[in-house]
C-alpha atoms as a PDB file:
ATOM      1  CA  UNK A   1     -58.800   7.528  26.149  1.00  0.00           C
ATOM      2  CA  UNK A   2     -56.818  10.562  26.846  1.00  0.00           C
ATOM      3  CA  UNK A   3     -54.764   9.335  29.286  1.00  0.00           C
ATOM      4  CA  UNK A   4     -54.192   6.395  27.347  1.00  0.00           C
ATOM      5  CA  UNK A   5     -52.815   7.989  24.406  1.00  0.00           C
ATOM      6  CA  UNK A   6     -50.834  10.223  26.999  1.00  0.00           C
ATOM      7  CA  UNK A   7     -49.268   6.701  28.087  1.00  0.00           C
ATOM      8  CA  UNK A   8     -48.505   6.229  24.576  1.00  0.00           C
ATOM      9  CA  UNK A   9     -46.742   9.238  23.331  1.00  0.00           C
ATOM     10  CA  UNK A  10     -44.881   9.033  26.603  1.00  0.00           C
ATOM     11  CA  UNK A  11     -43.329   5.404  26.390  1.00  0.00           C
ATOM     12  CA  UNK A  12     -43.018   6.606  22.687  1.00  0.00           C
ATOM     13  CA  UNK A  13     -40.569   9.256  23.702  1.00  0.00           C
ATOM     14  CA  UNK A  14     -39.108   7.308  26.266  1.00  0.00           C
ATOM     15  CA  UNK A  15     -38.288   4.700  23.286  1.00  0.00           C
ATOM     16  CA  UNK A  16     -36.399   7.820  21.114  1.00  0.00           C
ATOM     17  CA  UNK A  17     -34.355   8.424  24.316  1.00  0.00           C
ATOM     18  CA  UNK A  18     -33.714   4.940  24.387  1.00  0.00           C
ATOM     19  CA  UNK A  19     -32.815   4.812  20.828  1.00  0.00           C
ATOM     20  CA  UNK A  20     -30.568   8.087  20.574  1.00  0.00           C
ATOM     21  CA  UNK A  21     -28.562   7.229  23.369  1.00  0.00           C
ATOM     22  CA  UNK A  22     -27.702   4.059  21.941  1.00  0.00           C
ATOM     23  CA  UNK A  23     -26.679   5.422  19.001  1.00  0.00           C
ATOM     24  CA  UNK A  24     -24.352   8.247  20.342  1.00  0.00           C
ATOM     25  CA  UNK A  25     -23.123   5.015  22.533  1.00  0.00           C
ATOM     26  CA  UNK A  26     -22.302   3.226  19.313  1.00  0.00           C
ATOM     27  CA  UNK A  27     -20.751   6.159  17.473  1.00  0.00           C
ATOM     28  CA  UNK A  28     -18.519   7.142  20.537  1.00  0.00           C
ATOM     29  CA  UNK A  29     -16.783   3.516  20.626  1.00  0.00           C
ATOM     30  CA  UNK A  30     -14.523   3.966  17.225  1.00  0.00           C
ATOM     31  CA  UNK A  31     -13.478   6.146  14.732  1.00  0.00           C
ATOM     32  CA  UNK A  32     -16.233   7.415  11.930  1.00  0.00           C
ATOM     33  CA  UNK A  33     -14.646   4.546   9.404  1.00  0.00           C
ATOM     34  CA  UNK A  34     -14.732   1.549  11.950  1.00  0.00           C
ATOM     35  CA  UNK A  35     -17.507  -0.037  13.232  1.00  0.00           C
ATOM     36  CA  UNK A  36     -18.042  -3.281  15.747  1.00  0.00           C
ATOM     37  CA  UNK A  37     -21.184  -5.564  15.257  1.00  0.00           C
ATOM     38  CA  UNK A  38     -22.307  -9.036  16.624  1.00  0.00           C
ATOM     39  CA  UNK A  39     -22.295 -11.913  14.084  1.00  0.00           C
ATOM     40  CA  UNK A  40     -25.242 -14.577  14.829  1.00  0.00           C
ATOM     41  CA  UNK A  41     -23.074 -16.730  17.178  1.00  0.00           C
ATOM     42  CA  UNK A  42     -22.779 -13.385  19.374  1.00  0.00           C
ATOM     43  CA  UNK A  43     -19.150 -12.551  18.828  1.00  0.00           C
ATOM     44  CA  UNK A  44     -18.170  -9.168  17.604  1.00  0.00           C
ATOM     45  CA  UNK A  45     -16.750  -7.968  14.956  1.00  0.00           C
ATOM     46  CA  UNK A  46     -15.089  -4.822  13.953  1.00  0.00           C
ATOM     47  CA  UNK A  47     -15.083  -3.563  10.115  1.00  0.00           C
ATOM     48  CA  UNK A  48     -11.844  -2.697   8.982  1.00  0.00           C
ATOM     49  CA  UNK A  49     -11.389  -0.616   5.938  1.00  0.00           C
ATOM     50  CA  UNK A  50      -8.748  -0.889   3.833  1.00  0.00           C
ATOM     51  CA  UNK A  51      -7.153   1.175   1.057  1.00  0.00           C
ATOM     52  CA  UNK A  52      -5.587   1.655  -1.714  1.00  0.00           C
ATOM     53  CA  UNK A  53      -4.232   3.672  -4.570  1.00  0.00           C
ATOM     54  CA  UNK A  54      -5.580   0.814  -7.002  1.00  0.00           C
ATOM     55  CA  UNK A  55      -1.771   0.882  -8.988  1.00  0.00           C
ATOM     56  CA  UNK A  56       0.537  -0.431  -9.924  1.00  0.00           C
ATOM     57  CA  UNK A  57       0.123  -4.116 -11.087  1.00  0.00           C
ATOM     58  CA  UNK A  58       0.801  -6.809 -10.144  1.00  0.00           C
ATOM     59  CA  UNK A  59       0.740  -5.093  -6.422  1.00  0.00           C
ATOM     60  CA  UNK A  60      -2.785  -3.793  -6.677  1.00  0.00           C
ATOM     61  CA  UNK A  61      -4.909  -3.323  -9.307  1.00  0.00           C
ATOM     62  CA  UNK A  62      -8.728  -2.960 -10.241  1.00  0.00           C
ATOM     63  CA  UNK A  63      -9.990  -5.860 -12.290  1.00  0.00           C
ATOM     64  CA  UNK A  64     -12.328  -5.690 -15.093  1.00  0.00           C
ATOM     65  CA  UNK A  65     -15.212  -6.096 -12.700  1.00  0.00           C
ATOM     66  CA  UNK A  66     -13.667  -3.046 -10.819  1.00  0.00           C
ATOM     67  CA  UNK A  67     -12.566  -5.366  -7.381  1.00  0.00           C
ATOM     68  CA  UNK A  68      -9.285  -4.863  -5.971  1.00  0.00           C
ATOM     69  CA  UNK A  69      -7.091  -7.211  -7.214  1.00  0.00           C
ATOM     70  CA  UNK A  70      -3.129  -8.107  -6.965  1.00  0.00           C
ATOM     71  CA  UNK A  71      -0.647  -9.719  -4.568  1.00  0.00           C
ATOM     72  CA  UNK A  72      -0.960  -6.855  -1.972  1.00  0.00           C
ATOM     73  CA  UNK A  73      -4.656  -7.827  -2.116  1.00  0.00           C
ATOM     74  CA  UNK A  74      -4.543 -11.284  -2.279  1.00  0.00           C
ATOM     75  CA  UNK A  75      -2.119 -11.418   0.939  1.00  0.00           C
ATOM     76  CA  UNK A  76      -4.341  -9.512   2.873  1.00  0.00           C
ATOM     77  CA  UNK A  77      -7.497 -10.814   2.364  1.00  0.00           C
ATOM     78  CA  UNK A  78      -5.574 -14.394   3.239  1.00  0.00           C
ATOM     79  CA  UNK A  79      -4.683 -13.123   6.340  1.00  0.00           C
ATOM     80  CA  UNK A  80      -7.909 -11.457   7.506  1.00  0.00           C
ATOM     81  CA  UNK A  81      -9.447 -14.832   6.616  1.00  0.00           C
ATOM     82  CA  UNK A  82      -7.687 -16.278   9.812  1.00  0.00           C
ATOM     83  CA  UNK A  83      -9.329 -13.165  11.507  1.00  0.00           C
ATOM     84  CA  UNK A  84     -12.589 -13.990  12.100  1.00  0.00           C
ATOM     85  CA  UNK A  85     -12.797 -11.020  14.569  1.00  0.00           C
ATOM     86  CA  UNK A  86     -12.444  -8.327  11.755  1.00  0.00           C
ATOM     87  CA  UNK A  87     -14.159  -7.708   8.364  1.00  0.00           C
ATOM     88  CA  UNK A  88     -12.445  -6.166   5.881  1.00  0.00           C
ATOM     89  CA  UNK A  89     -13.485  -3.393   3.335  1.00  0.00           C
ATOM     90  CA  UNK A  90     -11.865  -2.361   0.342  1.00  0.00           C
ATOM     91  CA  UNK A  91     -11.747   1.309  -0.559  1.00  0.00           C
ATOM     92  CA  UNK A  92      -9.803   3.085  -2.900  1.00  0.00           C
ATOM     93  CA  UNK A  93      -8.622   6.904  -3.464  1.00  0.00           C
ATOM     94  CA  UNK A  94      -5.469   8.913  -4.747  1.00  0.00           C
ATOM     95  CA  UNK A  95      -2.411   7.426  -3.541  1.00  0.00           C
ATOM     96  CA  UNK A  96      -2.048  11.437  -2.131  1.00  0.00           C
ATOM     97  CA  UNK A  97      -4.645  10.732   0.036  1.00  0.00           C
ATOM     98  CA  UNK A  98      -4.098   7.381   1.577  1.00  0.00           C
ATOM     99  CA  UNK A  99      -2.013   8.658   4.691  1.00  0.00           C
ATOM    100  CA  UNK A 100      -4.363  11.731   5.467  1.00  0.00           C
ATOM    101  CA  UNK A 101      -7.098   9.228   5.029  1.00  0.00           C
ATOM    102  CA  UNK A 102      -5.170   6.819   7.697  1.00  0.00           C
ATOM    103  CA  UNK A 103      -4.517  10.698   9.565  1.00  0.00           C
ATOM    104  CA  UNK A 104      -8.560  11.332   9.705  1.00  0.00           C
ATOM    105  CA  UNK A 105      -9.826   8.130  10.842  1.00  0.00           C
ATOM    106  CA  UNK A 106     -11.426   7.098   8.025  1.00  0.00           C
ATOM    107  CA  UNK A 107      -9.559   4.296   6.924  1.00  0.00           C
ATOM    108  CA  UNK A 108      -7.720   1.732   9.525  1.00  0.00           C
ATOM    109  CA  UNK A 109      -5.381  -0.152   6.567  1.00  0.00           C
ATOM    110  CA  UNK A 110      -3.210   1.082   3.663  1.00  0.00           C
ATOM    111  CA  UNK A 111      -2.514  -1.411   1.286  1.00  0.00           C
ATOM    112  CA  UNK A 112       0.164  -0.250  -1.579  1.00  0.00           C
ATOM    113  CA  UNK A 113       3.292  -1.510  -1.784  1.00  0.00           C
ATOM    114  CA  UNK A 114       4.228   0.803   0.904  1.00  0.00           C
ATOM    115  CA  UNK A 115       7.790   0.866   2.288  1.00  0.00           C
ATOM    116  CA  UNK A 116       8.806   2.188   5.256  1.00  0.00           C
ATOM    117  CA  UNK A 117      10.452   5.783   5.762  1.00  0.00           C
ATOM    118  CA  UNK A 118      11.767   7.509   9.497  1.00  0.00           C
ATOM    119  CA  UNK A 119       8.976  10.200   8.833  1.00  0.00           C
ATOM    120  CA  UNK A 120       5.765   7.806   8.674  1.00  0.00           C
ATOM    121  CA  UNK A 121       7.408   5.061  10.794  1.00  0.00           C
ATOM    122  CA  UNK A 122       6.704   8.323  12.900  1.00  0.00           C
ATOM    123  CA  UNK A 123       3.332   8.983  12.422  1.00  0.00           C
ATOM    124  CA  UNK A 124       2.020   5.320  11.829  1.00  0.00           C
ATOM    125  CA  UNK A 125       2.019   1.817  12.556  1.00  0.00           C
ATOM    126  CA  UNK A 126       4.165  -0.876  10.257  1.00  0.00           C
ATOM    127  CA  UNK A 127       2.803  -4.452  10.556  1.00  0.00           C
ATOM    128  CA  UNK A 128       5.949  -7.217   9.485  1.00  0.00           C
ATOM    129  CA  UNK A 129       7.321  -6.555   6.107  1.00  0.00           C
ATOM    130  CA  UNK A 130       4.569  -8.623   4.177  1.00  0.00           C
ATOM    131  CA  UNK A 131       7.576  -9.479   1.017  1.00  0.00           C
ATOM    132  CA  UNK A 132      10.535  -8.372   0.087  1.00  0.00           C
ATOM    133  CA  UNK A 133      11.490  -6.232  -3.158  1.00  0.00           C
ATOM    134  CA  UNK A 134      14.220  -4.287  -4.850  1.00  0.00           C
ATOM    135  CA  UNK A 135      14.240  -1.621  -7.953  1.00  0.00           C
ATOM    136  CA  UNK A 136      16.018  -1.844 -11.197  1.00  0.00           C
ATOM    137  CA  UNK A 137      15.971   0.993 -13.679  1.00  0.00           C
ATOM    138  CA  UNK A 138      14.777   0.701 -17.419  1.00  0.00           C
ATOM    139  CA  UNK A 139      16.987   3.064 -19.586  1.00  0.00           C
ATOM    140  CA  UNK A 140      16.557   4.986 -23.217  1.00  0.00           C
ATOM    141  CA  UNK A 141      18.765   3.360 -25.553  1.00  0.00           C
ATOM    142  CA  UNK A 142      20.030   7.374 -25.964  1.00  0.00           C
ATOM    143  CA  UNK A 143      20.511   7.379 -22.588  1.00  0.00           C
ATOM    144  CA  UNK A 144      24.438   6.273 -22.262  1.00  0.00           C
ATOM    145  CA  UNK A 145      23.434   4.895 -19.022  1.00  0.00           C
ATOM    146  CA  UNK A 146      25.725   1.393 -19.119  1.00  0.00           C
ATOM    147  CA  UNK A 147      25.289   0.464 -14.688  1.00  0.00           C
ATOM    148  CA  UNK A 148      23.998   2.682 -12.140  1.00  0.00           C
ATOM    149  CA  UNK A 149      26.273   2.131  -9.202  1.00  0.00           C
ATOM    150  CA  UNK A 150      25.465   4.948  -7.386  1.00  0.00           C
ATOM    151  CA  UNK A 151      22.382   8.049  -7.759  1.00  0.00           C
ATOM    152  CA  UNK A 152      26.188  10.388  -8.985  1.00  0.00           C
ATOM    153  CA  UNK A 153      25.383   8.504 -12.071  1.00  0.00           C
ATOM    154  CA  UNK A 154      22.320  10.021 -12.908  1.00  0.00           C
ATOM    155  CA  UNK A 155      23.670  13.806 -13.190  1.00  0.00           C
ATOM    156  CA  UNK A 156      22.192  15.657 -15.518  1.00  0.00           C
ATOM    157  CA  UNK A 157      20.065  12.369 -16.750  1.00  0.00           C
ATOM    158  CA  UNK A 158      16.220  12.802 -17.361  1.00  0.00           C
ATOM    159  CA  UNK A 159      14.554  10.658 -14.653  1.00  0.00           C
ATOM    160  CA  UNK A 160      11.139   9.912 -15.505  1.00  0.00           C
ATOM    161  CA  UNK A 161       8.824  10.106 -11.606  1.00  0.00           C
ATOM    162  CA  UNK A 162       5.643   9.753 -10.571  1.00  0.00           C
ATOM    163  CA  UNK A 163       3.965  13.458  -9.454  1.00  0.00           C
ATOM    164  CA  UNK A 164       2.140  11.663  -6.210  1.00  0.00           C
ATOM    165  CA  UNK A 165       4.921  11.845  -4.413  1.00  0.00           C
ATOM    166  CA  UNK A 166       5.672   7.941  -4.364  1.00  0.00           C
ATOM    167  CA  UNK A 167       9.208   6.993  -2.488  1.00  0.00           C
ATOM    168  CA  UNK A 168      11.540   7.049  -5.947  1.00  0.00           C
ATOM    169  CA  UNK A 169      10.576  10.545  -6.644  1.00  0.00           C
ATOM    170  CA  UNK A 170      10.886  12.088  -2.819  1.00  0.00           C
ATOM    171  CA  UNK A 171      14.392   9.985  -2.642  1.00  0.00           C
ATOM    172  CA  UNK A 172      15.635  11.557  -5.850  1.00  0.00           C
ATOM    173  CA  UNK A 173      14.020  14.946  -5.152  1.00  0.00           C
ATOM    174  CA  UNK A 174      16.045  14.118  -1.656  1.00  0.00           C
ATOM    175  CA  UNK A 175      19.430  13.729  -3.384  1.00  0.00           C
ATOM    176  CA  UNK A 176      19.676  16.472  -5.863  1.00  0.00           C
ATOM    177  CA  UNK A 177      18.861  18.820  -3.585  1.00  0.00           C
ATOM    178  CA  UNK A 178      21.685  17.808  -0.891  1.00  0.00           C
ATOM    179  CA  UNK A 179      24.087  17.694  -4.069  1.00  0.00           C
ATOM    180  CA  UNK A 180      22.880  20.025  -6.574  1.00  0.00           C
ATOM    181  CA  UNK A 181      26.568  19.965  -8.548  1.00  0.00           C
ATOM    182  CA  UNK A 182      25.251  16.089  -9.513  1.00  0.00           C
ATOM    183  CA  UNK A 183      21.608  16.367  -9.265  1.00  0.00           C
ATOM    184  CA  UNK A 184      19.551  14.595 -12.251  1.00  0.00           C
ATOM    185  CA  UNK A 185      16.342  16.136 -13.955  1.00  0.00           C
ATOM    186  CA  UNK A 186      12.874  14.733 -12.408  1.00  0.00           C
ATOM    187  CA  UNK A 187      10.203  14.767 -15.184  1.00  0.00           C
ATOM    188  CA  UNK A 188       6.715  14.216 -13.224  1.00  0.00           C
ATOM    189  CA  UNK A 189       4.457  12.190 -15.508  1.00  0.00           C
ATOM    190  CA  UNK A 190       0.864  10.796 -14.042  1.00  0.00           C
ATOM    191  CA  UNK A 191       1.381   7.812 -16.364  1.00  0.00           C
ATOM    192  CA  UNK A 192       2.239   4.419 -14.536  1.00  0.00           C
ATOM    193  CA  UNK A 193       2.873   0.578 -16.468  1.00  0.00           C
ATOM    194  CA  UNK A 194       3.537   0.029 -19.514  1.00  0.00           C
ATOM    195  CA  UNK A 195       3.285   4.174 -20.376  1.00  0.00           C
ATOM    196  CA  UNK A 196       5.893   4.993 -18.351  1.00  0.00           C
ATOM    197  CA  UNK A 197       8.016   2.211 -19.779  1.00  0.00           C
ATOM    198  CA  UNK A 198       7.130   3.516 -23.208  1.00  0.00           C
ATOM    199  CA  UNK A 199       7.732   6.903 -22.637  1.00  0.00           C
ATOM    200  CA  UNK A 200      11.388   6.023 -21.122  1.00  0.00           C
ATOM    201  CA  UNK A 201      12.444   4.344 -24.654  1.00  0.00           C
ATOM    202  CA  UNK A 202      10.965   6.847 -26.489  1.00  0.00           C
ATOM    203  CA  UNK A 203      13.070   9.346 -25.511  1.00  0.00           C
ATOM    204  CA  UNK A 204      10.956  11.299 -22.694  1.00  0.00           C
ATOM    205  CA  UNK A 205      12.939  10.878 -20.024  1.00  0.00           C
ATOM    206  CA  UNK A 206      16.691   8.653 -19.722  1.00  0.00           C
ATOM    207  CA  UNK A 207      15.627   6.409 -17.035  1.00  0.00           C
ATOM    208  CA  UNK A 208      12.931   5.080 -15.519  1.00  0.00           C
ATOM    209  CA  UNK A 209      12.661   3.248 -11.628  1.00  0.00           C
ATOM    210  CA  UNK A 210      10.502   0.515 -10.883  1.00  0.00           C
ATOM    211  CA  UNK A 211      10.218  -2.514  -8.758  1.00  0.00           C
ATOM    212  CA  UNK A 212      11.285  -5.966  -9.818  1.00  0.00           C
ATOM    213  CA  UNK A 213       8.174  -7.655  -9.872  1.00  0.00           C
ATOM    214  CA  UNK A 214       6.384  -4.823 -11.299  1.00  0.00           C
ATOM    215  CA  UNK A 215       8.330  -4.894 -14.303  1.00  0.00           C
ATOM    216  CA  UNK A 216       8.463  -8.571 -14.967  1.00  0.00           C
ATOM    217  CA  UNK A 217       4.752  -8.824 -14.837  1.00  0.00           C
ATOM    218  CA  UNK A 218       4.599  -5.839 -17.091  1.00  0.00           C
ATOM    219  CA  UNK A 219       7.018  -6.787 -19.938  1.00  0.00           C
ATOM    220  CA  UNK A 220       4.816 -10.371 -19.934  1.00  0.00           C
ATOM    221  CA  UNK A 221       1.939  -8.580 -20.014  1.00  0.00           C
ATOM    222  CA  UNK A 222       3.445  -6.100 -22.621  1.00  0.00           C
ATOM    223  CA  UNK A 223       4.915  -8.447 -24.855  1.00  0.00           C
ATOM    224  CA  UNK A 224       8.142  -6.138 -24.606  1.00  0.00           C
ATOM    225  CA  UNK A 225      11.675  -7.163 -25.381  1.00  0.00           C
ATOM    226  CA  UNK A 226      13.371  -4.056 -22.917  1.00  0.00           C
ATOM    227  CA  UNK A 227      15.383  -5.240 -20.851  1.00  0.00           C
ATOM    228  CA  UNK A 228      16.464  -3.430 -17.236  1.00  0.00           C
ATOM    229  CA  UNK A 229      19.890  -2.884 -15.412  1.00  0.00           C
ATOM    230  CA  UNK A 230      20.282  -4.017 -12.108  1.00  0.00           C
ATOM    231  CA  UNK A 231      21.591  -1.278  -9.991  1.00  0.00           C
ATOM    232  CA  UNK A 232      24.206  -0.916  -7.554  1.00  0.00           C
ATOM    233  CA  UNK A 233      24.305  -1.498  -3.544  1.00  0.00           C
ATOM    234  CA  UNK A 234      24.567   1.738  -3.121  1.00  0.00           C
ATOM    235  CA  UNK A 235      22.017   3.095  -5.449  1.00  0.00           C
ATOM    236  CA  UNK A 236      19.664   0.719  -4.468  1.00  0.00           C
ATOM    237  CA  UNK A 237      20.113   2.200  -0.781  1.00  0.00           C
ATOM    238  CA  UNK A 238      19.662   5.758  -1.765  1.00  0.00           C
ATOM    239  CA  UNK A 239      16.356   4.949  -3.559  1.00  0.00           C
ATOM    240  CA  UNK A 240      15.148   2.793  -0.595  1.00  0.00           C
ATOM    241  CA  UNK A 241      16.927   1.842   2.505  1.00  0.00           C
ATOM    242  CA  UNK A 242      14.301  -0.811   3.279  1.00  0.00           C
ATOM    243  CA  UNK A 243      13.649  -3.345   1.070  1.00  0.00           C
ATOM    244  CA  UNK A 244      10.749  -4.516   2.127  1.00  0.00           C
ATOM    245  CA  UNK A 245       7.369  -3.718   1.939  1.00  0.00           C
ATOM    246  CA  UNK A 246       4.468  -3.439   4.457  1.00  0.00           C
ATOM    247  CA  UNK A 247       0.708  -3.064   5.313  1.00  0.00           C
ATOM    248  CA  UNK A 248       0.240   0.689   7.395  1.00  0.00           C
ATOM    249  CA  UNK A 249      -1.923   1.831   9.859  1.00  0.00           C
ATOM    250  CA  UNK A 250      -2.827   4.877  12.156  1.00  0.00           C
ATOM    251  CA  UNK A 251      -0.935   5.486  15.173  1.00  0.00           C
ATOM    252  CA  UNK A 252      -2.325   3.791  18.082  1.00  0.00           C
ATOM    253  CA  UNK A 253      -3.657   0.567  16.211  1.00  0.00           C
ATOM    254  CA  UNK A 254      -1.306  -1.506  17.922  1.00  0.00           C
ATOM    255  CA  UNK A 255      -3.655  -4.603  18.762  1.00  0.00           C
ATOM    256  CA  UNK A 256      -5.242  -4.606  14.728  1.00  0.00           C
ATOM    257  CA  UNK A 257      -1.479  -4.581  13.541  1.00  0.00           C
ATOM    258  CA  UNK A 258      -0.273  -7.460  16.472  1.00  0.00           C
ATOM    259  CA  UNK A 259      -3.152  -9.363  15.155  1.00  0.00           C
ATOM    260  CA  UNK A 260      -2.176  -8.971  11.358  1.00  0.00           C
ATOM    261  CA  UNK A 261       1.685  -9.920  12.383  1.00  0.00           C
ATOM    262  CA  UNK A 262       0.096 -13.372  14.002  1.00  0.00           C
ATOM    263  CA  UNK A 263      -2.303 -13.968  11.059  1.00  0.00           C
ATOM    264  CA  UNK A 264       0.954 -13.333   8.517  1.00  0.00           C
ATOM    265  CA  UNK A 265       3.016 -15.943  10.096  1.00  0.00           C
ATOM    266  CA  UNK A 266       1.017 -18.384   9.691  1.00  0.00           C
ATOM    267  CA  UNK A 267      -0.035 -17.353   6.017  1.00  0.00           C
ATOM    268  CA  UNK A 268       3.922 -17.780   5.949  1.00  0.00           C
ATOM    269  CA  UNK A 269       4.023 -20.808   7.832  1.00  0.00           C
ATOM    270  CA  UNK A 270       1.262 -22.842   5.439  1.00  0.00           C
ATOM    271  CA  UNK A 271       2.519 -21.657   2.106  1.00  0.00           C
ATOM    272  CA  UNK A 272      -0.429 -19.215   1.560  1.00  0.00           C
ATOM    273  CA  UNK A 273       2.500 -16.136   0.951  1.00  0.00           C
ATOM    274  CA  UNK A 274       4.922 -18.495  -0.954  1.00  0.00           C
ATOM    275  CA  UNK A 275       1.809 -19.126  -3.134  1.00  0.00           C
ATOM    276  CA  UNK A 276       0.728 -16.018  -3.844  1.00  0.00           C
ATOM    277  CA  UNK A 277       3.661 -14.303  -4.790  1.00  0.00           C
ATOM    278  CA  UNK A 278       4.816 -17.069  -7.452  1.00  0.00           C
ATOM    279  CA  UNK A 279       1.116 -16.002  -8.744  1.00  0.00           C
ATOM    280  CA  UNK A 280       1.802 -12.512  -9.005  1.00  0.00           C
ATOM    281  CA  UNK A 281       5.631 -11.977  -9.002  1.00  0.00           C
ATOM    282  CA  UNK A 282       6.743 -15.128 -10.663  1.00  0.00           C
ATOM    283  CA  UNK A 283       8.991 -15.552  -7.294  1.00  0.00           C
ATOM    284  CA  UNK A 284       8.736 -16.080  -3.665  1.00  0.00           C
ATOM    285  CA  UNK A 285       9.415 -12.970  -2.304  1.00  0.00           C
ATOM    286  CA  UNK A 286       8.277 -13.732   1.535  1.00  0.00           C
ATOM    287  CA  UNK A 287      10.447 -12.209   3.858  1.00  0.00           C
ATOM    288  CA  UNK A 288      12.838 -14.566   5.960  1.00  0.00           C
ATOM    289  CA  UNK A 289      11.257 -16.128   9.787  1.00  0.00           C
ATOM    290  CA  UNK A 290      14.142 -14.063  11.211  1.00  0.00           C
ATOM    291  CA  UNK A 291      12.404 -10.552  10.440  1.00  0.00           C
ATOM    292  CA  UNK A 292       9.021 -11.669  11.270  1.00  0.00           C
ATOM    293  CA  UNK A 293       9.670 -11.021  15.067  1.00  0.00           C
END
């Protein structure tokens, strides 16, 4: 009897071995965020999670059952459906934190209506520009603002910004400080949607950037009657040299973002994109075949 429990406690230690190597096996294969497992059929899989500042509409939002919702998540989840080898997971945090998240490992996707800048094009990967989009400005009827042709026309103009450090702000913050003799006045507010809009024809600020399709849905949704200028080439350019918009990922993911590109052509080639973006932006905004290479 002795020696038999002496075989047991033995093959039973042999067995934790066993089972702790396998484990620091599994953890050493990806980053503490991304896992691989085998479906039934025996193919593997790799969890891919994905996040997201949750705001603004009708990019991303959280619905009233608290999923991620919007065109940016739509699109994405339509073309991880013709990835079989991935499964995706939403997460969301402060849109501060979404590129130190990408920076730590612990997300592999950043889904936010994210354009692209020389200092992250950098640091991370850009999949195809997923649609394309362009800003127009929503002015106080104090304002005097008539056309924005240029960011020279803002001098001394109350600019209402977001204080996460979103691309309108850093572009502006950008400008005034390379020409300080025409440099407008940011005013940070934490407000986003319909707030911001209100707080622009109320007086709290003169103007008041935002994309396109983010203010259509919003003056629907808002019932509002403000109406927003257009702006110039050149402003437009200042604010955003890229008009497009894209999915980002940590430097490195090369074969996750070749494998997006493929699954977002043909989500462009079957209508899924054109479909999607009349949902949410009232328009097709899908970027022409000639940039998708």
């Amino acid at each position: 009897m002795k020696n038999k429990g002496l075989v047991i406690k033995a093959a039973a230690s042999l067995a934790a071995i066993v089972f702790a190597a396998s484990g620091l096996s599994a953890c050493g294969s990806g980053s503490a965020s991304s896992s691989t497992a085998s479906s039934s059929s025996g193919t593997k899989t790799r969890t891919i999670v994905a996040v997201t500042g949750g705001g603004p509409a009708p990019f991303v939002f959280k619905d009233a059952d608290g999923n991620v919702s919007g065109q940016n998540a739509e699109l994405t989840e339509a073309i991880f459906a013709k990835l079989p080898q991935y499964k995706l997971e939403w997460k969301t945090a402060e849109f501060s934190a979404l590129f130190t998240g990408l920076d730590a490992g612990r997300y592999q996707l950043a889904v936010n209506n994210l354009s692209k800048t020389e200092e992250r094009e950098q640091k991370y990967e850009f999949t195809y520009p997923i649609y394309q989009d362009q800003y127009v400005a929503v002015v106080s009827k104090t304002s005097g603002i008539k056309t924005i042709n240029t960011l020279d026309d803002l001098a001394g103009k109350k600019v209402l910004v977001c204080a996460s450090g979103c691309n309108i702000s850093l572009a502006l913050k950008k400008y005034n400080d390379a020409n300080p003799s025409k440099a407008s006045k940011l005013v940070y507010t934490q407000n986003e949607g319909l707030d911001t809009i209100r707080q622009t024809e109320n007086g709290t600020a003169d103007v008041y950037f935002l994309d396109k399709a983010t203010f259509g849905y919003l003056k629907k949704k808002g019932g509002l009657d403000t109406k927003a200028l257009t702006l110039g080439e050149k402003a437009q350019s200042s604010l955003s040299s890229d008009s497009y918009s894209y999915l980002v990922l940590p430097k490195g993911e090369t074969k996750l973002r070749d494998d997006i590109n493929k699954a977002f052509k043909e989500v462009v080639k079957d209508g899924t994109s054109k479909k999607i973006d009349v949902k949410w932006f009232g328009a097709d905004q899908t970027p022409d075949a000639s940039v998708l290479k």
